[in-house]
C-alpha atoms as a PDB file:
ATOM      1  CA  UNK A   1     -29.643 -25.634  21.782  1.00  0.00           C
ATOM      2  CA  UNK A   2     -29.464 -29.074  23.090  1.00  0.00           C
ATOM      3  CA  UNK A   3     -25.631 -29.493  21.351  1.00  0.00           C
ATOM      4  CA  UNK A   4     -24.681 -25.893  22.215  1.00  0.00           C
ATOM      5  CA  UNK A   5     -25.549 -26.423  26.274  1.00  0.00           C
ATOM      6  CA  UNK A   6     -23.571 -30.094  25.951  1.00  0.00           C
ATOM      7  CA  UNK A   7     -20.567 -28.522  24.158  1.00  0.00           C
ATOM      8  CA  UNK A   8     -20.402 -25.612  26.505  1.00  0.00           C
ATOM      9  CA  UNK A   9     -20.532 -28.169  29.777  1.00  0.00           C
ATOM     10  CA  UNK A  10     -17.887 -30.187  28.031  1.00  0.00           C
ATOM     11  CA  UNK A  11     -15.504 -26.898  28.504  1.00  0.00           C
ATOM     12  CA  UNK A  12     -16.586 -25.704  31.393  1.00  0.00           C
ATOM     13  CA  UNK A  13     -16.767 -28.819  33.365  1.00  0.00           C
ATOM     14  CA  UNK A  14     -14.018 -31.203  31.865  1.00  0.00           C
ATOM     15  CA  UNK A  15     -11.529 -28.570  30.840  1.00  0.00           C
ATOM     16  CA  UNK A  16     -11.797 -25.843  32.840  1.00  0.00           C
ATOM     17  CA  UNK A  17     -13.315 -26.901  36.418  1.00  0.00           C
ATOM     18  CA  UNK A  18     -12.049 -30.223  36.722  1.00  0.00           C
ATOM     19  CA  UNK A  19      -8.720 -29.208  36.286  1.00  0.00           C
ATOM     20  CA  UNK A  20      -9.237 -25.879  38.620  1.00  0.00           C
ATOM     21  CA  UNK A  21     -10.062 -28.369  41.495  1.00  0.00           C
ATOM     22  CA  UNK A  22      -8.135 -31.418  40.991  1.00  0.00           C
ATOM     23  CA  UNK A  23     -10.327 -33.159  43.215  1.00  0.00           C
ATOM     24  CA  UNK A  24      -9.571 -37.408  43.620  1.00  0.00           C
ATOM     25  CA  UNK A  25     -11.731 -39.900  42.700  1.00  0.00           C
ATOM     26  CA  UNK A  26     -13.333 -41.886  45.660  1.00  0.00           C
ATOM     27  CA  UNK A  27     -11.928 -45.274  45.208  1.00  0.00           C
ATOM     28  CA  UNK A  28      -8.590 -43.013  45.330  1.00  0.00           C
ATOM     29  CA  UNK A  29      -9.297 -41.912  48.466  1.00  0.00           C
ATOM     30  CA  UNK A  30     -10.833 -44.986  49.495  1.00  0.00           C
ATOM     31  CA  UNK A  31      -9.086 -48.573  49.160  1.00  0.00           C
ATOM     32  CA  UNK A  32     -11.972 -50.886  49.838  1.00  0.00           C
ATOM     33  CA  UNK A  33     -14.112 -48.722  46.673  1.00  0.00           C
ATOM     34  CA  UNK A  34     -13.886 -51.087  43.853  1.00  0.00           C
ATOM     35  CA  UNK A  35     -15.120 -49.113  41.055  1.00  0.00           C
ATOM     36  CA  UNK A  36     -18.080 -51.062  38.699  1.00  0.00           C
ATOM     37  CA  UNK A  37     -16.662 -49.343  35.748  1.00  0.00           C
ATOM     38  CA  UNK A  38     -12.951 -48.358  34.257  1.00  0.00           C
ATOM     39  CA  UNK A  39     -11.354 -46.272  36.052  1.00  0.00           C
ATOM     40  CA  UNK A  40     -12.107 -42.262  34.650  1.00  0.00           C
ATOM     41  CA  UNK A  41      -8.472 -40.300  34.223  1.00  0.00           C
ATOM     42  CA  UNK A  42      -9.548 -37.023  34.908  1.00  0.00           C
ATOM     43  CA  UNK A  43     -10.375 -35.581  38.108  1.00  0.00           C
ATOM     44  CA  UNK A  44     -13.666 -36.057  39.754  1.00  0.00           C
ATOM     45  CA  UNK A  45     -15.647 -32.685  40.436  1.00  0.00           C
ATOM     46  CA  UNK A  46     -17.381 -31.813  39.170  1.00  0.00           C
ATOM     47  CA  UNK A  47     -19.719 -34.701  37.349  1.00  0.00           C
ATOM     48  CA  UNK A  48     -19.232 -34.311  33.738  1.00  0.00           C
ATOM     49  CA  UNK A  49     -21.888 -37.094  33.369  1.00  0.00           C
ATOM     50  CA  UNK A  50     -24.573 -35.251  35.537  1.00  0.00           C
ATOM     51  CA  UNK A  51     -24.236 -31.627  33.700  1.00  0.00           C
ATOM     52  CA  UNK A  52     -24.315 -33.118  30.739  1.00  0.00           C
ATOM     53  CA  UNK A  53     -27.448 -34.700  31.280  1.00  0.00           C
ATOM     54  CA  UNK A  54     -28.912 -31.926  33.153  1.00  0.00           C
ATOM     55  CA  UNK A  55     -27.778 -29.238  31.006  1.00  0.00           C
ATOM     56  CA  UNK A  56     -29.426 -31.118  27.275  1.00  0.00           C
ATOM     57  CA  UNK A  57     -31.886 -32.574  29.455  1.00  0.00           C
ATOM     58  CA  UNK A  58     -33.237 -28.834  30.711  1.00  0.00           C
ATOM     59  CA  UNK A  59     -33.235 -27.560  27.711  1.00  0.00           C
ATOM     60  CA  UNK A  60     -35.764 -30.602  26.270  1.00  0.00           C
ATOM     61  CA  UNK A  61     -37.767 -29.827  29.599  1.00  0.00           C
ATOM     62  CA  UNK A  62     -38.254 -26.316  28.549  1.00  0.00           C
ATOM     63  CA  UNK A  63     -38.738 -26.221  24.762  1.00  0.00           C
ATOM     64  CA  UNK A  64     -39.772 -29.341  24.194  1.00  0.00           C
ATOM     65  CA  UNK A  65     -43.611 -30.972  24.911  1.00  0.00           C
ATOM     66  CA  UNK A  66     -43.666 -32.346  28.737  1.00  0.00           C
ATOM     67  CA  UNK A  67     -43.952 -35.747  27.583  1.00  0.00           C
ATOM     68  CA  UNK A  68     -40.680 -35.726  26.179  1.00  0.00           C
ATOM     69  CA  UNK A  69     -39.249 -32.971  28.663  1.00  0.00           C
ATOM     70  CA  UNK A  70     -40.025 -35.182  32.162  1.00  0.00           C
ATOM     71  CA  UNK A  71     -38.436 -38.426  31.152  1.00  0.00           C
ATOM     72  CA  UNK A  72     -35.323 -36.805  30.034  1.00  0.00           C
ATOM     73  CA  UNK A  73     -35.017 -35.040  33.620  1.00  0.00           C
ATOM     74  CA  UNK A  74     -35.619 -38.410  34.899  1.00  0.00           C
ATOM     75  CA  UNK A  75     -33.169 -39.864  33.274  1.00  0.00           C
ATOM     76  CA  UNK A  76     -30.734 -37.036  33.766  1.00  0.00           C
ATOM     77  CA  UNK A  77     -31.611 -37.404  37.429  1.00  0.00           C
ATOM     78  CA  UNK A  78     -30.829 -41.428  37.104  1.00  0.00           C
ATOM     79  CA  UNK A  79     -27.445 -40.782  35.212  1.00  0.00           C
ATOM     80  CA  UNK A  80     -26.638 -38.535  38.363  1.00  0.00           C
ATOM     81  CA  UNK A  81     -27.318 -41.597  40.654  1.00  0.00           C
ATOM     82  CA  UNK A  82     -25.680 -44.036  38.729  1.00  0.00           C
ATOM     83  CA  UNK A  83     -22.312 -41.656  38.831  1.00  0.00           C
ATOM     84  CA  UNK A  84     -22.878 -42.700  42.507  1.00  0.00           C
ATOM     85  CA  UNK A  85     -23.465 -46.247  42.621  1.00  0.00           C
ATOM     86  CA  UNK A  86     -20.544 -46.844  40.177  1.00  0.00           C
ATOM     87  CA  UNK A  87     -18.122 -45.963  43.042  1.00  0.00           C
ATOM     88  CA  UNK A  88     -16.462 -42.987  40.461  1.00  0.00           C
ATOM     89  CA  UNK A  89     -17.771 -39.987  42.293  1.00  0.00           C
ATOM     90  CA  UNK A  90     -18.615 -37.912  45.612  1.00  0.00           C
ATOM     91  CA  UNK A  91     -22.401 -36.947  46.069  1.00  0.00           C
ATOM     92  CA  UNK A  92     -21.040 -33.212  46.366  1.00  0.00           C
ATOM     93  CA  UNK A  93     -19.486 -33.674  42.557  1.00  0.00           C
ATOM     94  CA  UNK A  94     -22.971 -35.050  41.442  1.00  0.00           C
ATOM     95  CA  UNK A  95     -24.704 -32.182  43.047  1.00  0.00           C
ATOM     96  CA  UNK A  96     -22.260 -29.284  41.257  1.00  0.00           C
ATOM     97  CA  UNK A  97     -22.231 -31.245  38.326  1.00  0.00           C
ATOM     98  CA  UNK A  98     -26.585 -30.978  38.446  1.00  0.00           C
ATOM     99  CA  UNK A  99     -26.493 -27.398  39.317  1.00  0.00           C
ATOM    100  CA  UNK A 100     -23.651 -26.972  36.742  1.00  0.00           C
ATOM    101  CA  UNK A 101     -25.900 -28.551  34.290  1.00  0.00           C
ATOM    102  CA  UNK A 102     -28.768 -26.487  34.840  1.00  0.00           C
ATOM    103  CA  UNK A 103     -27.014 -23.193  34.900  1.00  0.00           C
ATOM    104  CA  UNK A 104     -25.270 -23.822  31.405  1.00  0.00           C
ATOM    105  CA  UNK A 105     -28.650 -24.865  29.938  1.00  0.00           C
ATOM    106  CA  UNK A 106     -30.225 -20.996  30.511  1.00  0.00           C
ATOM    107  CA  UNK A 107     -26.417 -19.875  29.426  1.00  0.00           C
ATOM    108  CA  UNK A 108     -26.561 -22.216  26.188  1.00  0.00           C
ATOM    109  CA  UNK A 109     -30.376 -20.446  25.645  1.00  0.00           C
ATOM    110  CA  UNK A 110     -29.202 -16.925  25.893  1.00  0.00           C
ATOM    111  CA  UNK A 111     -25.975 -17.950  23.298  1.00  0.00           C
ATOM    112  CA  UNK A 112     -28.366 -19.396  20.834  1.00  0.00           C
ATOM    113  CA  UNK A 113     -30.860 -16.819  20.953  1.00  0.00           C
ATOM    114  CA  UNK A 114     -28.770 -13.911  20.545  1.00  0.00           C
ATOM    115  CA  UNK A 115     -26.915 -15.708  18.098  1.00  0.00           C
ATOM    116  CA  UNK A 116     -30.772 -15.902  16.191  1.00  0.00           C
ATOM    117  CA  UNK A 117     -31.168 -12.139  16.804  1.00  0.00           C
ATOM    118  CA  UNK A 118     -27.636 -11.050  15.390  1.00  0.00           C
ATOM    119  CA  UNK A 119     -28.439 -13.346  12.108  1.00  0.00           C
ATOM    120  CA  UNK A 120     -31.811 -11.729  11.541  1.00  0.00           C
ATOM    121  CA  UNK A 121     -30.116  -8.209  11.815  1.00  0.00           C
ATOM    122  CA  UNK A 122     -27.760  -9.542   9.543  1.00  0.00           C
ATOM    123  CA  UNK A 123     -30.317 -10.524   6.657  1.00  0.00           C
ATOM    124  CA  UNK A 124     -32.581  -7.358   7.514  1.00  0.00           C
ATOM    125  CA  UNK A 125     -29.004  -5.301   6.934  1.00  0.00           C
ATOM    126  CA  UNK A 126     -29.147  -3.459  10.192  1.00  0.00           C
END
């Protein structure tokens, strides 16, 4: 599920949405923003980084134990700030990238479970 939710907000957020909006980078719109990173060449909303982390990391919340399930939202949730403090994105592109994330994670659920419900028709030969 975890691969499924990361694959399907690597086309919906880098290929499809990003190029929808075309929105800048910050330190394009900005001079003085000196970027702590290299300089991303796609467009900026919204976070890739963020729904991917948020999309794998709800899935591990929900099916996995809560010790393992917390820290990865935590550290989805610290990916999302550091998209921040590396100068490469607005707070509004972190935010639709975390609600991005979380959306595809139920979507990525519902794929893989009807995809397990289809194959068991399959080998009952309904």
């Amino acid at each position: 599920m975890g691969i499924c939710a990361l694959i399907m907000s690597l086309i919906i957020n880098n290929m499809i949405l990003k190029n929808l909006v075309e929105r800048s980078r910050p330190y394009d719109a900005i001079t003085a923003l000196v970027p702590l990173i290299h300089k991303p060449a796609d467009f900026s909303f919204p976070s890739g980084h963020t729904a991917s982390a948020f999309a794998a990391g709800c899935i591990f919340y929900r099916k996995l134990p809560k010790k393992i399930g917390i820290p990865t939202l935590i550290l989805a949730f610290l990916i999302a700030i550091s998209r921040l403090y590396l100068g490469v994105h607005y707070p509004s592109d972190v935010i639709a990238g975390m609600f991005s994330g979380i959306a595809i994670s139920f979507m990525a659920e519902m794929v893989i479970n009807a995809s397990t419900v289809t194959q068991k028709k399959i080998k009952e030969g309904v």
